[in-house]
N, C-alpha and C. Protein backbone atom coordinates (compact mmCIF):
# COMPACT_ATOMS: atom_id res chain seq x y z
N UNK A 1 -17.97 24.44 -26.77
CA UNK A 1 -17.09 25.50 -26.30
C UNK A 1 -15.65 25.01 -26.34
N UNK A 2 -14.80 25.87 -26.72
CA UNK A 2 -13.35 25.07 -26.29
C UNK A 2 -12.73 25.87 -25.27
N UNK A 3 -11.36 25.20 -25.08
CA UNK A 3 -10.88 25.18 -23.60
C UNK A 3 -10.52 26.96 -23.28
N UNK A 4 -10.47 28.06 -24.07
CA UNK A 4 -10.24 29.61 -23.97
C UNK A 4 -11.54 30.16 -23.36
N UNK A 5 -12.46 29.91 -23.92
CA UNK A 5 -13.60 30.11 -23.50
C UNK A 5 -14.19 29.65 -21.87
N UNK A 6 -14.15 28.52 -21.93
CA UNK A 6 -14.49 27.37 -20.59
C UNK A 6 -13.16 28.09 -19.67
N UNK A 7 -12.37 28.43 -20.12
CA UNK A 7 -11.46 29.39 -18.77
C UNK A 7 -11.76 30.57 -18.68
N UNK A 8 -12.36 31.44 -19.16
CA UNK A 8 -12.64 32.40 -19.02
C UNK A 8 -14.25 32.68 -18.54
N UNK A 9 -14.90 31.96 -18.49
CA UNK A 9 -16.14 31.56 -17.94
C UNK A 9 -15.70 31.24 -16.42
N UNK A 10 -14.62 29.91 -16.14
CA UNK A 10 -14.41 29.87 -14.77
C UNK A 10 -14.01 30.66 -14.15
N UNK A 11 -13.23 31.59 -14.86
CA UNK A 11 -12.32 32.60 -14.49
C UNK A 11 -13.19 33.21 -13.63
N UNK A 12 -14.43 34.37 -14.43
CA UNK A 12 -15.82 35.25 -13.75
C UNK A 12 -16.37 34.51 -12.88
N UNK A 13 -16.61 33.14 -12.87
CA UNK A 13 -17.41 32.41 -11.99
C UNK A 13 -16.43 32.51 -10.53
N UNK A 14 -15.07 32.60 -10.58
CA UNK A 14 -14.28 32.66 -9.16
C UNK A 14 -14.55 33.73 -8.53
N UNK A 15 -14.41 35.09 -9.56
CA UNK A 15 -14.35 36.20 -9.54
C UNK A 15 -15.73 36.98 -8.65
N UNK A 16 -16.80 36.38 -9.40
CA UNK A 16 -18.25 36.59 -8.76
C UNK A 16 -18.18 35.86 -7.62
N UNK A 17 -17.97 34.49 -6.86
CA UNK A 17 -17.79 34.02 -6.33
C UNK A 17 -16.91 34.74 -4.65
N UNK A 18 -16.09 35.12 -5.35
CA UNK A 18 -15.17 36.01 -4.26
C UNK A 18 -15.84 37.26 -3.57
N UNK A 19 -16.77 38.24 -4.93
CA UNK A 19 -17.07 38.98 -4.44
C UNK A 19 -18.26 38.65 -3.92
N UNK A 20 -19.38 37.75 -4.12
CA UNK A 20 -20.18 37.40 -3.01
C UNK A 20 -19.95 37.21 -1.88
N UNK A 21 -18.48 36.38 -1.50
CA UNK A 21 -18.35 36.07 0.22
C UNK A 21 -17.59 37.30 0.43
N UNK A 22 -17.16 38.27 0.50
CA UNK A 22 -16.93 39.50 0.93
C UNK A 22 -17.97 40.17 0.75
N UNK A 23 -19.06 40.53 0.11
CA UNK A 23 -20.34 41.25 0.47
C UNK A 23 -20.85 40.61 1.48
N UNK A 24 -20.75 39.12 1.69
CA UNK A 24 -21.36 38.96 3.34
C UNK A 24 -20.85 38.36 4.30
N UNK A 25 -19.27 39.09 4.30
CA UNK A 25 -18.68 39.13 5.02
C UNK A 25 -19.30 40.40 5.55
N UNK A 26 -18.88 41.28 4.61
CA UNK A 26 -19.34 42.82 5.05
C UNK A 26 -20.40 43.41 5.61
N UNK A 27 -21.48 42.46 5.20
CA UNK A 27 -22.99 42.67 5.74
C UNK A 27 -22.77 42.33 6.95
N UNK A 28 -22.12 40.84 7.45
CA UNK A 28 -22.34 40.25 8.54
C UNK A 28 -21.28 41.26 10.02
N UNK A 29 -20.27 42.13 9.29
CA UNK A 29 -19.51 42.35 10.16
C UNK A 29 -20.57 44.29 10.51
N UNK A 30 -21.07 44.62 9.73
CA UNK A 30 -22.08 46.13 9.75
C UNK A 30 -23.48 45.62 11.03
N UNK A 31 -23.69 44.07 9.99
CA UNK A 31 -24.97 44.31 11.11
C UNK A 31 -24.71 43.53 12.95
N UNK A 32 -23.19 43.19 13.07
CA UNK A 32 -22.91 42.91 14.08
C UNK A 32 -22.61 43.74 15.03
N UNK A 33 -21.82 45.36 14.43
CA UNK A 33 -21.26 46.30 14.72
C UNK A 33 -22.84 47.22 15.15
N UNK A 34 -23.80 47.29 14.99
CA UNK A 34 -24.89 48.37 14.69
C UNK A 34 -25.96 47.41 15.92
N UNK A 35 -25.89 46.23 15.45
CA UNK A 35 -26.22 45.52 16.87
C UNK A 35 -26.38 44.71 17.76
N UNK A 36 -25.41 44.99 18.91
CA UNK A 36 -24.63 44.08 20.09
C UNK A 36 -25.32 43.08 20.69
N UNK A 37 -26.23 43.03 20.69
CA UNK A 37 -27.70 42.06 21.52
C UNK A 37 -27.23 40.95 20.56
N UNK A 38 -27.40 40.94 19.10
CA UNK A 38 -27.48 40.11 18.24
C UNK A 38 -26.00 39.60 18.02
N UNK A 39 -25.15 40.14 17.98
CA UNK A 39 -23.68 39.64 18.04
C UNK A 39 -23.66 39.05 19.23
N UNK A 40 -24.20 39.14 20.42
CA UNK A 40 -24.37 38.27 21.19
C UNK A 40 -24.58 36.88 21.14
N UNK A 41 -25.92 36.95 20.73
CA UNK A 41 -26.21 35.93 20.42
C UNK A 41 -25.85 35.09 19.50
N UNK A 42 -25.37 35.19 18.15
CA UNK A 42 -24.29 34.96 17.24
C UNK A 42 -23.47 34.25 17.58
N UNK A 43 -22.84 35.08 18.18
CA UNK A 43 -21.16 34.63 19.17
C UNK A 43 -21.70 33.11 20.14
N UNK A 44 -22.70 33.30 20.72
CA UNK A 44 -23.27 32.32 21.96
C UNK A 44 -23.42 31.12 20.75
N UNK A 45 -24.49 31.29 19.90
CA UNK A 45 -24.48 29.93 18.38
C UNK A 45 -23.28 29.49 18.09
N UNK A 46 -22.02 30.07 17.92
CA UNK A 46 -20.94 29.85 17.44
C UNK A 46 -20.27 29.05 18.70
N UNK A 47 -20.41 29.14 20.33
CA UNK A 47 -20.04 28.71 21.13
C UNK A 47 -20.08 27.42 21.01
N UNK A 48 -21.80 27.11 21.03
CA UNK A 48 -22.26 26.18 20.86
C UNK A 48 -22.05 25.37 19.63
N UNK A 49 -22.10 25.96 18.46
CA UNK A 49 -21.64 25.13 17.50
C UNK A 49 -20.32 24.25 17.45
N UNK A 50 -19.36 25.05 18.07
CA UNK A 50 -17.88 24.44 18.22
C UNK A 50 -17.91 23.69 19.23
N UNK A 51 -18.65 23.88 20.60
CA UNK A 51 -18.56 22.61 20.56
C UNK A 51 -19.10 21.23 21.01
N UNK A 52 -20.07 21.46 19.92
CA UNK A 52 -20.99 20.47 19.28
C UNK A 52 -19.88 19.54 18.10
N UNK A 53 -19.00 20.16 17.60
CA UNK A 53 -17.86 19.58 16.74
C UNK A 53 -16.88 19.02 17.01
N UNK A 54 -16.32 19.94 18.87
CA UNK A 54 -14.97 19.14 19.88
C UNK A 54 -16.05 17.71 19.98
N UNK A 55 -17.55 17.73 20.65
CA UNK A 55 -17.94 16.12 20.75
C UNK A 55 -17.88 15.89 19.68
N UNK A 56 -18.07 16.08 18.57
CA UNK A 56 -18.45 14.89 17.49
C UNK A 56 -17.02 14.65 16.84
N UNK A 57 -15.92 15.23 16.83
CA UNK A 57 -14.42 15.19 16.72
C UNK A 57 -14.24 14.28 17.63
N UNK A 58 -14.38 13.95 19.20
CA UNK A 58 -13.69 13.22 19.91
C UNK A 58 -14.70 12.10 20.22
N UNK A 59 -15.82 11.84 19.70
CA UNK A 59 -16.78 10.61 19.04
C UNK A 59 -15.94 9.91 18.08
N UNK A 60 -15.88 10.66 16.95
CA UNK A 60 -14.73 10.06 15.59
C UNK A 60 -13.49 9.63 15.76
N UNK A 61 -12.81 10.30 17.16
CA UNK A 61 -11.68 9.95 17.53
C UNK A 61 -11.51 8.88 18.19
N UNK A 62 -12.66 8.08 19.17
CA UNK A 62 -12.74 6.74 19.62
C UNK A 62 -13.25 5.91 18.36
N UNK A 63 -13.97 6.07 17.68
CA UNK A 63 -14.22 5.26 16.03
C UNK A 63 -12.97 4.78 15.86
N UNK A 64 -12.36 6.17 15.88
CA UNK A 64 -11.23 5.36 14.94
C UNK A 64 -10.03 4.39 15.32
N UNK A 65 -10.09 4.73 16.97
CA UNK A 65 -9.10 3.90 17.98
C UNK A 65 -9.78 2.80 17.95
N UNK A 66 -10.93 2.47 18.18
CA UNK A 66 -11.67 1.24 18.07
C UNK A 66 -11.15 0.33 16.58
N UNK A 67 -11.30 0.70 15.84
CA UNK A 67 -11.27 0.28 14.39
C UNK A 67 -9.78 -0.50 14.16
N UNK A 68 -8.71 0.70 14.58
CA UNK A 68 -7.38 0.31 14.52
C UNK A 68 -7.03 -0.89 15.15
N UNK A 69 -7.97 -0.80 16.95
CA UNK A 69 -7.56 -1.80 17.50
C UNK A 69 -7.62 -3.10 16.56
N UNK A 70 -9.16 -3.14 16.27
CA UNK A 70 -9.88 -4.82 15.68
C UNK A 70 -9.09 -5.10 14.35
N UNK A 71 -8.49 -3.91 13.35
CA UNK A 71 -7.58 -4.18 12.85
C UNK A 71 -6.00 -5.30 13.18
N UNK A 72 -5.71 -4.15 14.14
CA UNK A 72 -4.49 -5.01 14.54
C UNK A 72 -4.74 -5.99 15.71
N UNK A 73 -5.95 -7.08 15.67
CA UNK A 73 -5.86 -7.93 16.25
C UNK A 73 -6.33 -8.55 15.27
N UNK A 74 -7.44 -8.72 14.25
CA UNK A 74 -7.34 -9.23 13.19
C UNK A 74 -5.86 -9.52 12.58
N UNK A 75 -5.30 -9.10 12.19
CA UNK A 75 -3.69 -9.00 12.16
C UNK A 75 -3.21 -10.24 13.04
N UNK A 76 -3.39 -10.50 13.90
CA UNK A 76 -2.55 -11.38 14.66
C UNK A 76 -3.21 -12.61 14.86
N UNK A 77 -4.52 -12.68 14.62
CA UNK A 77 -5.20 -13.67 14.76
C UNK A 77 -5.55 -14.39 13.97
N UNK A 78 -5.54 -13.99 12.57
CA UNK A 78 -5.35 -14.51 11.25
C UNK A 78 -4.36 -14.20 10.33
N UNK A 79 -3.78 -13.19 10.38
CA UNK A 79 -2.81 -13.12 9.09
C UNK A 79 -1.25 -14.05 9.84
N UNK A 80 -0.92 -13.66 10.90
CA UNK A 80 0.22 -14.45 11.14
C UNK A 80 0.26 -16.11 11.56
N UNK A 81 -0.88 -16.22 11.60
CA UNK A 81 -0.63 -17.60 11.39
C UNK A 81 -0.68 -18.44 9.80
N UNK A 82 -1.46 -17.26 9.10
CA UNK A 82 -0.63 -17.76 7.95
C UNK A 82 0.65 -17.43 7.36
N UNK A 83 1.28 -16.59 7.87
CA UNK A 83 2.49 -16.61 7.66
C UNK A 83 3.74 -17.54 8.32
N UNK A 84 3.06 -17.82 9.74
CA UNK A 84 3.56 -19.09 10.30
C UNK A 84 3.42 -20.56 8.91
N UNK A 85 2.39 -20.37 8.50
CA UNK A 85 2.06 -21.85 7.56
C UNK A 85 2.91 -21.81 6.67
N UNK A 86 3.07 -20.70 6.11
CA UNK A 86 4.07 -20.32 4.62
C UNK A 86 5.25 -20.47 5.05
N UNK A 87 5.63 -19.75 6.00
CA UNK A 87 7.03 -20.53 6.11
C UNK A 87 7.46 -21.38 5.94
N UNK A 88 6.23 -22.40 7.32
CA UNK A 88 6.98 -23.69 7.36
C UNK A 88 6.75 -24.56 6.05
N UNK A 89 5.85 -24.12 5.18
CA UNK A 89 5.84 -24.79 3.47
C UNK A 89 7.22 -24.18 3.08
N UNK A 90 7.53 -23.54 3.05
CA UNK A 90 8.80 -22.89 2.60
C UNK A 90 10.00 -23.14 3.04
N UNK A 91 9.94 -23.79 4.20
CA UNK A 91 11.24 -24.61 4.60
C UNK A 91 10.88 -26.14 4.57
N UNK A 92 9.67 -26.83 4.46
CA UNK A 92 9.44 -27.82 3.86
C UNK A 92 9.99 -28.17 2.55
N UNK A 93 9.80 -26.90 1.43
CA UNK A 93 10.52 -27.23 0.23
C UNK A 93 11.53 -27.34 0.31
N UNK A 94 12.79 -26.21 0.70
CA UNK A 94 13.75 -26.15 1.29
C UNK A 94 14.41 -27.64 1.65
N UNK A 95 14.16 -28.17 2.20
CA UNK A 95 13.97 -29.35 2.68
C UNK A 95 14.16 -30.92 1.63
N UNK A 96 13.29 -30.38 1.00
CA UNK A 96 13.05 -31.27 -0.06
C UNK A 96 13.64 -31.17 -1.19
N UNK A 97 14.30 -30.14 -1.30
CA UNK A 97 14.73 -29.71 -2.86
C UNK A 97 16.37 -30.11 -2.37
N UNK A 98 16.72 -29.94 -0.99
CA UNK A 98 18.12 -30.29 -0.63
C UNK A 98 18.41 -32.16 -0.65
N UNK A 99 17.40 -32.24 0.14
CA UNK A 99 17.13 -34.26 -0.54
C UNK A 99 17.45 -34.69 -1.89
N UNK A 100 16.50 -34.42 -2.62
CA UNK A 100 16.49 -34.29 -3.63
C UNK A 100 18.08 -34.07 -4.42
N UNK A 101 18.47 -32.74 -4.10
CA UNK A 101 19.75 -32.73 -4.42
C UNK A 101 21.05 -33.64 -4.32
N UNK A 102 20.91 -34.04 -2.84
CA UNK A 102 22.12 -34.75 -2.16
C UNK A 102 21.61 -36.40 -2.35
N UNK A 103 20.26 -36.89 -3.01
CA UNK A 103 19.84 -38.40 -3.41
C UNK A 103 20.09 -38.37 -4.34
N UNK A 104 19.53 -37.66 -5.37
CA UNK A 104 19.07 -37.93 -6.74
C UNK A 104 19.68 -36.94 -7.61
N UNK A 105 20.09 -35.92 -7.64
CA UNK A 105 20.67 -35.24 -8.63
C UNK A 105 22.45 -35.20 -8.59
N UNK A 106 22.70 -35.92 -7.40
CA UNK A 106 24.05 -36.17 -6.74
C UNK A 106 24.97 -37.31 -7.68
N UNK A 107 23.72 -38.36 -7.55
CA UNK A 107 24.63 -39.48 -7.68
C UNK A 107 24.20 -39.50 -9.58
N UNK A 108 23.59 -39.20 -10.14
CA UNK A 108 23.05 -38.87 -11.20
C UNK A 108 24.17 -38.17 -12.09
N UNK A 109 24.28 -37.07 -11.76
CA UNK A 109 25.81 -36.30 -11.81
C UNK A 109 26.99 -36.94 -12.09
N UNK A 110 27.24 -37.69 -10.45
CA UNK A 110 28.52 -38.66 -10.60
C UNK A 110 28.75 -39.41 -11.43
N UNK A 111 27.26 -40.32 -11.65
CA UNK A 111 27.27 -41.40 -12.81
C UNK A 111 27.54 -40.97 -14.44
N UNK A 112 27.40 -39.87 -14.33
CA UNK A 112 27.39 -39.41 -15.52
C UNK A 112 28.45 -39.03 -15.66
N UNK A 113 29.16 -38.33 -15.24
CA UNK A 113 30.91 -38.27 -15.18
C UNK A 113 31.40 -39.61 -15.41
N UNK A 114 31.23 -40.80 -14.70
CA UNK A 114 31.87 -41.63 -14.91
C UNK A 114 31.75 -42.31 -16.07
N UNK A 115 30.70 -42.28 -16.76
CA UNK A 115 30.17 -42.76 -17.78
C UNK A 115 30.82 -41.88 -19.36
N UNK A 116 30.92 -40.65 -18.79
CA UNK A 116 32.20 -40.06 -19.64
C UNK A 116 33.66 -40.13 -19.97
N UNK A 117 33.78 -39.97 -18.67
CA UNK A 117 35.24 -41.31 -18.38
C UNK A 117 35.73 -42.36 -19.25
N UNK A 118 34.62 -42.83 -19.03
CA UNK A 118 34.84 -44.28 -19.40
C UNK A 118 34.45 -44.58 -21.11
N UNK A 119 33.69 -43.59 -21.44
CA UNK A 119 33.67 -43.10 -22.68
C UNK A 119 35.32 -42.83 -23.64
N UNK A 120 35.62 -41.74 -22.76
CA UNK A 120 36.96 -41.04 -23.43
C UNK A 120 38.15 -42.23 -22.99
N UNK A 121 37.80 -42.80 -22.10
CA UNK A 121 39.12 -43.77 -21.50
C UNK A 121 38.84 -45.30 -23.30
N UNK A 122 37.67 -45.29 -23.53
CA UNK A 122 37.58 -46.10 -24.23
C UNK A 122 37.57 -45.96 -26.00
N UNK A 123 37.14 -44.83 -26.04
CA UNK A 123 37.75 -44.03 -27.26
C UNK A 123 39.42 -43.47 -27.15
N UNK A 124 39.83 -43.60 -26.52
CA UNK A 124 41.75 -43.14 -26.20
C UNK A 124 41.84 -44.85 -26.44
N UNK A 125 41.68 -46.06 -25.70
CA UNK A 125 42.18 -47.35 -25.99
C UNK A 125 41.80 -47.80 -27.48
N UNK A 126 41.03 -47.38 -28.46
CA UNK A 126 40.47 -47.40 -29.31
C UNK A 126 41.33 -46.53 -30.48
N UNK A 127 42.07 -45.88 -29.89
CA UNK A 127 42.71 -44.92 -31.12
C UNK A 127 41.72 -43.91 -31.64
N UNK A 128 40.68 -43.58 -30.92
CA UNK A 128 40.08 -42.19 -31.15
C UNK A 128 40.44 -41.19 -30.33
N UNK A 129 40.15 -39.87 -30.99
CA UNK A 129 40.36 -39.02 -30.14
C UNK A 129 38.74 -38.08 -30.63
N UNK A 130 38.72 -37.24 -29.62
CA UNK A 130 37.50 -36.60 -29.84
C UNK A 130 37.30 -35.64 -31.58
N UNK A 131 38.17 -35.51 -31.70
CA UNK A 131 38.31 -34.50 -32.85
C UNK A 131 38.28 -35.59 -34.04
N UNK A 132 38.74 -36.36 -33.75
CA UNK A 132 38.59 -37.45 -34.75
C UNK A 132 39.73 -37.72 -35.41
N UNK A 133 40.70 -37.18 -35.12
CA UNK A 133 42.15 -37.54 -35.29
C UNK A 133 42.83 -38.57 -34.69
N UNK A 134 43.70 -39.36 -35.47
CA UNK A 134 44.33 -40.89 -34.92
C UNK A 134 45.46 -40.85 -34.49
């Protein structure tokens, strides 16, 4: 089938659909009207049904307060202490990468400047120049 067809099929299927729950709508509202004993009783099922649904709504409603709680104590009882750990790895590096900096990549640096220095100071006493001109 292609897609003109398959919509126009769903189309009747809504269509039939609609007019079934209004035929018993209509039935249900004739044979309520014709007789009161039974709309009674109806009405009394429907009492009861709703609320049979306020308990089982405010059953689901402690579920779910329960749930949230163990959530957010799970939350505090394990996740932030690993975030306590990560940090302090994270200012551990911190830490280390500034060492590091101010030991070893410091004087490393310097030496190497001077070593340029002393390069160009010795190519200038030499009658070189970088370009290679005398």
């Amino acid at each position: 089938m292609n897609g003109e067809t398959r919509q126009g099929i769903r189309k009747w299927q809504i269509v039939l659909a609609i007019i079934v729950i209004l035929a018993l709508i209509g039935l249900a509202i004739y044979a309520l009207v014709t007789k009161p004993q039974r709309a009674q009783v109806v009405r009394d099922l429907f009492i009861i049904f709703i609320a049979v649904e306020v308990l089982a709504v405010g059953v689901l409603l402690g579920v779910l307060i329960w749930q949230i709680y163990r959530l957010l104590r799970t939350l505090q009882e394990e996740i932030l202490p690993i975030l306590h750990s990560t940090q302090e790895a994270a200012n551990t590096v911190k830490g280390t990468a500034s060492f590091v900096g101010e030991h070893v990549a410091s004087p490393i640096a310097k030496a190497s400047g001077y070593l340029a220095g002393l390069r160009e100071a010795a190519a200038v006493l030499a009658g070189r120049t970088r370009d290679g001109e005398e």
